[in-house]
Protein backbone atom coordinates (compact mmCIF):
# COMPACT_ATOMS: atom_id res chain seq x y z
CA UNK A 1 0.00 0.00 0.00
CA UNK A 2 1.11 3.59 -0.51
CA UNK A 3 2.14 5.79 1.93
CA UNK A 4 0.28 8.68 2.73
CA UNK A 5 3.23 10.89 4.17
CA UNK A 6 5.20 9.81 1.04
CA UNK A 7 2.38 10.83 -1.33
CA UNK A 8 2.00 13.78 0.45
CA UNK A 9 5.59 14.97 0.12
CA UNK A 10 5.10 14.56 -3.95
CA UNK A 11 2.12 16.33 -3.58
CA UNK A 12 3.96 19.20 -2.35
CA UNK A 13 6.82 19.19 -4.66
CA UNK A 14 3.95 19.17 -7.68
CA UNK A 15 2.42 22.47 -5.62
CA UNK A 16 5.63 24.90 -5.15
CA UNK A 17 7.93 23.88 -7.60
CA UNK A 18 10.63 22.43 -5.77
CA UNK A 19 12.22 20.10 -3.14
CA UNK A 20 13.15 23.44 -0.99
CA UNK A 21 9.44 24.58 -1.49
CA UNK A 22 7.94 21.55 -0.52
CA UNK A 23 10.13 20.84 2.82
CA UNK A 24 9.29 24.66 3.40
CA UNK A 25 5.86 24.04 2.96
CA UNK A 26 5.88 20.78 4.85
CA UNK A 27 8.18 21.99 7.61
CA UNK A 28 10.85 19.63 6.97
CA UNK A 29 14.53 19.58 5.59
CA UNK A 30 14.88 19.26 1.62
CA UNK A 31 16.47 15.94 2.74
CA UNK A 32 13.71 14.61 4.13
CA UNK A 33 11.14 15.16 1.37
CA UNK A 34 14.00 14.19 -0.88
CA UNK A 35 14.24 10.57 0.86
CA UNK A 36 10.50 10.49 0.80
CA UNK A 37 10.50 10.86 -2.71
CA UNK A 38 13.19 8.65 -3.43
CA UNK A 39 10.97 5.47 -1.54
CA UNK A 40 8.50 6.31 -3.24
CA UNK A 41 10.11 5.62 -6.14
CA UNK A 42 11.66 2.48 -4.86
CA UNK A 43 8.06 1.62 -3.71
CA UNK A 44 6.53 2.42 -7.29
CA UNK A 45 9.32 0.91 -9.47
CA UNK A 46 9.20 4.09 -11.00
CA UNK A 47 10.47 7.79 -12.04
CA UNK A 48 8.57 10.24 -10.19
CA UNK A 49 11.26 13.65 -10.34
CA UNK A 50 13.57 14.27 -13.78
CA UNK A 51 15.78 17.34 -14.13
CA UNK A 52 14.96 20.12 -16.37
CA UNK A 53 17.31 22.84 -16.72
CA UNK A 54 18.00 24.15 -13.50
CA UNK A 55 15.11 22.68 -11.86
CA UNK A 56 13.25 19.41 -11.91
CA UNK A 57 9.80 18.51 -13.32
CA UNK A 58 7.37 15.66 -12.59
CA UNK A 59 7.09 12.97 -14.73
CA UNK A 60 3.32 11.22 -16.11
CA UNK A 61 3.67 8.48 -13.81
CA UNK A 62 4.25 11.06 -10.66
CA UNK A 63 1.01 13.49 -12.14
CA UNK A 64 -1.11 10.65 -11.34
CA UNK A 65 0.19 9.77 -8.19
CA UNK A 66 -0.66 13.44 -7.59
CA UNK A 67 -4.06 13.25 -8.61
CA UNK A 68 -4.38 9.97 -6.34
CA UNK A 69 -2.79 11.92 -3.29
CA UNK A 70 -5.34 15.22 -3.85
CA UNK A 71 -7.83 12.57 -3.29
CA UNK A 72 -6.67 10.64 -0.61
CA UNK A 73 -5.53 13.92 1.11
CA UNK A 74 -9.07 14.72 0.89
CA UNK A 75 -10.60 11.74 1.94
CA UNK A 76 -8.00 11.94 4.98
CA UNK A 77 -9.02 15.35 5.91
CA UNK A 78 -12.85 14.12 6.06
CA UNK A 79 -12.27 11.29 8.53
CA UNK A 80 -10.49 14.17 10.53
CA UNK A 81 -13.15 16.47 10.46
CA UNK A 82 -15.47 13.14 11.46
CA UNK A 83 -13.67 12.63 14.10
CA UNK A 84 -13.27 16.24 15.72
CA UNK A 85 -16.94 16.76 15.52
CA UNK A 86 -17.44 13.05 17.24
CA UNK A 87 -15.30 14.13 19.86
CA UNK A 88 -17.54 17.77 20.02
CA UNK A 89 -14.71 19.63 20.67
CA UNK A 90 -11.87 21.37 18.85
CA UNK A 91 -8.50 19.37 19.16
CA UNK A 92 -5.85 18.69 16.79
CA UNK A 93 -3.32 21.27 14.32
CA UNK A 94 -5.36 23.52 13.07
CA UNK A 95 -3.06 25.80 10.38
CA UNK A 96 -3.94 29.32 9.76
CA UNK A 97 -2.79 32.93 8.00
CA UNK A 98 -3.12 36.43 8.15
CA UNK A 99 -2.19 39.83 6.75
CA UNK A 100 0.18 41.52 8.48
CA UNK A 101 -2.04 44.16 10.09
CA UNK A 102 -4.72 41.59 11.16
CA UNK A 103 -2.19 39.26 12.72
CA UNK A 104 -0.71 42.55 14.59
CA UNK A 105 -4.08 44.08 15.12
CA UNK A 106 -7.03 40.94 15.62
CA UNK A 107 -4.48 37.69 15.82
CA UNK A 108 -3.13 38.35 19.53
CA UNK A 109 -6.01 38.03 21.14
CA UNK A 110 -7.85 35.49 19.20
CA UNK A 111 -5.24 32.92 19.83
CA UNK A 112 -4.67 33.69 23.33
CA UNK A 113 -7.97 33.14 23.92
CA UNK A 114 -8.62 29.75 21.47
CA UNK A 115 -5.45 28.64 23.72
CA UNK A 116 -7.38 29.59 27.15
CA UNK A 117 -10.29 27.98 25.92
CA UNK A 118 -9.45 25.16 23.89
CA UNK A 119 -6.00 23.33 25.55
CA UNK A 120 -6.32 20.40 22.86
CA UNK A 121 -5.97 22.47 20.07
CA UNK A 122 -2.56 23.18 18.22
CA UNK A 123 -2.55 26.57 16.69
CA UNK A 124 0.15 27.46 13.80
CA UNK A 125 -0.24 30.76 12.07
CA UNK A 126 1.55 32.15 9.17
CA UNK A 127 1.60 35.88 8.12
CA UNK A 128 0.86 35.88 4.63
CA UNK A 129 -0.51 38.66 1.56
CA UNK A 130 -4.55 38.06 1.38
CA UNK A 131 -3.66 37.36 -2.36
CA UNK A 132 -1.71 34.27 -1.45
CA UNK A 133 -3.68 32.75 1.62
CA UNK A 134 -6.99 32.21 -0.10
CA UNK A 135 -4.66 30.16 -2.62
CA UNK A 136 -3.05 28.71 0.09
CA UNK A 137 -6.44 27.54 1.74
CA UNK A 138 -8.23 26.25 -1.70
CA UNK A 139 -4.41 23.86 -1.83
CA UNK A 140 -5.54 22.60 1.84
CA UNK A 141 -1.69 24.15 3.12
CA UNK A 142 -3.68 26.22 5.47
CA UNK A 143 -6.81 25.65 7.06
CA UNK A 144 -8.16 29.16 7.65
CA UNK A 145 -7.01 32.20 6.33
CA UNK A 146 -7.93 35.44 7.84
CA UNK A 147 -7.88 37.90 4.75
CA UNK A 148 -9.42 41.12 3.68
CA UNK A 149 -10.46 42.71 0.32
CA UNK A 150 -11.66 46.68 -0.73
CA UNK A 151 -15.05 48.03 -1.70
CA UNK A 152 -14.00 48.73 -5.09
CA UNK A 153 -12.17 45.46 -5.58
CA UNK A 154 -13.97 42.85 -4.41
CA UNK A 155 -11.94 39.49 -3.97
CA UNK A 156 -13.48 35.85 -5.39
CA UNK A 157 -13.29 32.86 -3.53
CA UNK A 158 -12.10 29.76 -5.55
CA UNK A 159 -14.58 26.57 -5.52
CA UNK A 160 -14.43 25.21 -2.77
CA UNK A 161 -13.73 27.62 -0.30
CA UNK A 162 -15.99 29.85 1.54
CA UNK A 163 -16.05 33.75 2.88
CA UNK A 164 -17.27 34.34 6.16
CA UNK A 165 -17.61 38.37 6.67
CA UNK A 166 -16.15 39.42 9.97
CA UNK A 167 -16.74 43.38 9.42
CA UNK A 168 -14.62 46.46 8.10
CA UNK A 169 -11.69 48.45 8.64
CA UNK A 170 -11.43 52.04 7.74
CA UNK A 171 -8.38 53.52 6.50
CA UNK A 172 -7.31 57.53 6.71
CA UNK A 173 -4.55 59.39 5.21
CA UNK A 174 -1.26 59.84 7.57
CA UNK A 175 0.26 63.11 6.33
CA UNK A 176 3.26 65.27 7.91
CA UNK A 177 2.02 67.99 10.20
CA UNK A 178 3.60 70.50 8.32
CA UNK A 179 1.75 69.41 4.90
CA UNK A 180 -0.50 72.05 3.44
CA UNK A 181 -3.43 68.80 3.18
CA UNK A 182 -2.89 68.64 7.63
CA UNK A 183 -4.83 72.32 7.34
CA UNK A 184 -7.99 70.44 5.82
CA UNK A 185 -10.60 69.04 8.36
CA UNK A 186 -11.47 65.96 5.69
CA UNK A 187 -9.65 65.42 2.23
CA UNK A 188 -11.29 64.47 -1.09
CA UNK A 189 -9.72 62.38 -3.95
CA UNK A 190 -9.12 65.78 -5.43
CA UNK A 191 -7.16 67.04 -2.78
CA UNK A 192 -4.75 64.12 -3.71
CA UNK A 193 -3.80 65.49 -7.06
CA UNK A 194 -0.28 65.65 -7.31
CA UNK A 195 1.25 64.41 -4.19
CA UNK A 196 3.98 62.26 -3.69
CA UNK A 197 2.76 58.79 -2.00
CA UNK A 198 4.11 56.07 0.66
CA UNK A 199 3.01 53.37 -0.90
CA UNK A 200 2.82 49.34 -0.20
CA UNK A 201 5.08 47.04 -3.25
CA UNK A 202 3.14 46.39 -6.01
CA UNK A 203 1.19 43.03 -6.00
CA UNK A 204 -0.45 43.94 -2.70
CA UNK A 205 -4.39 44.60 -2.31
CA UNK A 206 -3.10 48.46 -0.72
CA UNK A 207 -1.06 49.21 -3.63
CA UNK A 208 -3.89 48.02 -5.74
CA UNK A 209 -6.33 50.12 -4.30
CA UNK A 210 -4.44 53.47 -4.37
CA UNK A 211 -3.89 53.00 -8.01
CA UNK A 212 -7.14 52.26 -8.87
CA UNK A 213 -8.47 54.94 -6.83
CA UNK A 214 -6.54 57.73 -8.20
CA UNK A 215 -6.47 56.89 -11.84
CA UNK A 216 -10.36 55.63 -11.39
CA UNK A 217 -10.16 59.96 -10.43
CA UNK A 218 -8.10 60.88 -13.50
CA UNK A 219 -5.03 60.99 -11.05
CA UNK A 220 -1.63 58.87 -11.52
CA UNK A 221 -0.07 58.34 -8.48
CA UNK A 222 3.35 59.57 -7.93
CA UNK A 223 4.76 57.01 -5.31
CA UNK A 224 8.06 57.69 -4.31
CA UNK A 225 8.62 54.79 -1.87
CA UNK A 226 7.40 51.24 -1.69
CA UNK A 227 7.85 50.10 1.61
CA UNK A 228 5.24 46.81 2.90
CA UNK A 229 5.99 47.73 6.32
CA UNK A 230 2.84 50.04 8.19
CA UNK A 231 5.76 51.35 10.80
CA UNK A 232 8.48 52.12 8.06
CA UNK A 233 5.57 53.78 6.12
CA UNK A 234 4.97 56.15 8.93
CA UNK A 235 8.38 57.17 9.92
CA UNK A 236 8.65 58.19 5.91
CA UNK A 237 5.49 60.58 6.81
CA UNK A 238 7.30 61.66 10.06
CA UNK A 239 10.28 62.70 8.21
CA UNK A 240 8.52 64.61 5.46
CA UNK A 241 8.68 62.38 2.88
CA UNK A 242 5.07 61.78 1.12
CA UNK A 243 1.78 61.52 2.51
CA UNK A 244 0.68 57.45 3.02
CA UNK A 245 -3.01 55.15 3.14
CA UNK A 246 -3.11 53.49 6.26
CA UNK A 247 -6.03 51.05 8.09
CA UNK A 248 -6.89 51.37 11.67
CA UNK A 249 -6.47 48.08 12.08
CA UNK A 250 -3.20 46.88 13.76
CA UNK A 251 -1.84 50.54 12.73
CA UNK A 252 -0.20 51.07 16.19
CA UNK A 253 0.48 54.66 18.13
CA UNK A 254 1.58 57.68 15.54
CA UNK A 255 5.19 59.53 16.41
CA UNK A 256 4.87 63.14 16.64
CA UNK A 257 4.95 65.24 13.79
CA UNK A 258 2.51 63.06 11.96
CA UNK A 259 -1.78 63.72 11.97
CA UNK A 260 -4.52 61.78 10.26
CA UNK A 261 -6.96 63.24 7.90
CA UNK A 262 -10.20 61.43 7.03
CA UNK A 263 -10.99 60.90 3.57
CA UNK A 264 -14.32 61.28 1.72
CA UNK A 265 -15.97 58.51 0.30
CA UNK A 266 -14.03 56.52 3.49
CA UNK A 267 -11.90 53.96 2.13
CA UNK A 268 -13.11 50.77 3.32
CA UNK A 269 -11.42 47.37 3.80
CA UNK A 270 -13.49 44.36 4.34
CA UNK A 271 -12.63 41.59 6.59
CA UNK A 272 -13.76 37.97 6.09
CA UNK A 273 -12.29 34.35 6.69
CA UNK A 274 -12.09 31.87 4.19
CA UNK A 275 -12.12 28.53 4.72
CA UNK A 276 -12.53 24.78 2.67
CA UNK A 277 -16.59 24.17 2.62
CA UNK A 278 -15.81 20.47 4.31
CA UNK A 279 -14.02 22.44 7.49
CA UNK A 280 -17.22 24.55 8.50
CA UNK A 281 -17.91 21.25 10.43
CA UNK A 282 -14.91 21.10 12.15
CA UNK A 283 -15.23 22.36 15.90
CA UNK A 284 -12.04 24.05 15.73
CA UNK A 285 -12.80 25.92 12.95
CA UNK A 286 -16.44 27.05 14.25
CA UNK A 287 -14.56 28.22 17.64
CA UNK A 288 -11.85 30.10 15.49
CA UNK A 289 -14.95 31.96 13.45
CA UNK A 290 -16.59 32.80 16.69
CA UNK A 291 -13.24 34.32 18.17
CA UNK A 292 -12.77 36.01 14.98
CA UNK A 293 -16.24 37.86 14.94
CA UNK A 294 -15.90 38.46 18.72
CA UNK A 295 -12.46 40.39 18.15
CA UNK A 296 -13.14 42.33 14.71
CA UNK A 297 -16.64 43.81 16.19
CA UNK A 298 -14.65 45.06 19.06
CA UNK A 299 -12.76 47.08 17.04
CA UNK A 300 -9.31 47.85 17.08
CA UNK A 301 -6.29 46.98 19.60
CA UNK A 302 -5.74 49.34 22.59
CA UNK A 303 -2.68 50.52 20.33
CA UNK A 304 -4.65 51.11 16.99
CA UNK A 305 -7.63 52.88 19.05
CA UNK A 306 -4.80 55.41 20.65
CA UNK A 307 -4.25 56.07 17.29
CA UNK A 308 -7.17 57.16 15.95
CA UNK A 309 -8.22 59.54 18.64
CA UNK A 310 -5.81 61.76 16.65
CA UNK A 311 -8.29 62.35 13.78
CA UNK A 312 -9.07 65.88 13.79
């Protein structure tokens, strides 16, 4: 009979690419998954991995071992969930992800308190772009992804994952105190015409939404510096630098020298989970939802709420 583990390992080289990306992935050594591989193949009689170029590439034989180890996986992950909800209460790993300002601003207190309530259940969290943990989920590498999305840009779930709304974030414009927009009570999209921007790298939903924004508004945005850090972003505003987009959530006390300015419309981030359909039964899963709720609808940390009593 095939092992699972074995098939699994395969499974993850097929995913990322790579030996490195699959122990990575796997949390194991690229030895390990290599030796996996290589019984496999003793196991099989067959070639699973073949170089190409600098890299290596699955042969047929391996592809359908893949397709037979999606399958099992699944069908191992069922008997899992089976047996959690037989049990009626959450035990076991349970994997999960974040954004970076949710697992600063909402993640601290949601898994001290799963860990309070729940001593049989193994939490692992990764801090990962929304546009890579809903992949991550619908590949079963994570379990539940906490993830967000804007108004304007609304984010799909693949099939066979789900979006449970948790509530919204609202975002405001840091800007030096010496700026001519700090002498403005509340800024329109007009008022942004021309100004030099602190901006998150490209390929992130912030970065999207700016652009979008301003040239939705005729406007091309002039962004002088990409930074993915919230905390580098403000010291750039502190220093005089450019004018930034930042959410409440997770955002953290301002230095001096730096105010907020409300914008009109409000930009607007939505929060929501996402999750594989066959997990909603899973009692860990259900408690991590609830704890998820509870913390977004209380708003943000003590640190982000210090914050944004500086809105003038």
């Amino acid at each position: 009979m095939l092992d699972l583990s074995r098939l699994r390992a395969l499974h993850a080289v097929q995913l990322h690419g790579s030996v490195g990306g699959a122990a990575q992935a796997l949390g194991y050594t690229p030895s390990a998954v290599s030796q996996q591989i290589a019984k496999l193949e003793r196991e099989t009689g067959t070639t699973l991995l073949q170089r190409q170029g600098r890299g290596i590439a699955l042969t047929d034989d391996a592809l359908m071992l893949v397709r037979t180890a999606q399958e099992m996986l699944s069908l191992a992950e069922q008997a899992e969930v089976a047996l959690e909800e037989r049990k009626g209460r959450p035990a076991g790993r349970l994997r999960l992800a974040a954004f970076p300002s949710g697992a600063r601003g909402l993640m601290p207190r949601v898994l001290a308190q799963l860990a309070a309530d729940h001593p049989q259940l193994d939490l692992r969290m990764s801090e990962v772009d929304p546009h890579l943990s809903v992949g991550l989920v619908a590949r079963g590498e994570i379990d539940l992804a906490l993830a967000h999305d804007w108004d304007i840009a609304p984010m799909p779930a693949p099939e066979g994952v789900c979006s449970v709304p948790l509530g919204e974030d609202h975002c405001e414009v840091l800007v030096p105190a010496g700026h001519p927009l700090a002498a403005l009570d509340t800024l329109e999209t007009a008022d942004l015409a021309g100004r030099r921007w602190v901006c998150q790298p490209p390929g992130t939903v912030c970065h999207d939404w700016l652009h979008t924004t301003l040239r939705t508004a005729g406007q091309e945005p002039d962004v002088a510096y990409y930074v993915a850090e919230f905390q580098t972003q403000t010291a750039l505003v502190a220093a005089g630098l450019g004018i930034a987009l930042l959410p409440r959530l997770g955002r953290g006390p301002l230095p001096d020298g730096v105010v907020l300015r409300a914008l009109e419309p409000v930009p607007t981030r939505r929060l929501f989970a996402v999750t594989r359909d066959c997990l909603l039964r899973r009692p860990a899963v259900r408690a991590t939802l609830r704890a998820l709720r509870e913390a977004a609808g209380a708003g943000p940390s003590r640190n982000a709420a210090n914050a944004t009593d500086r809105v003038v």
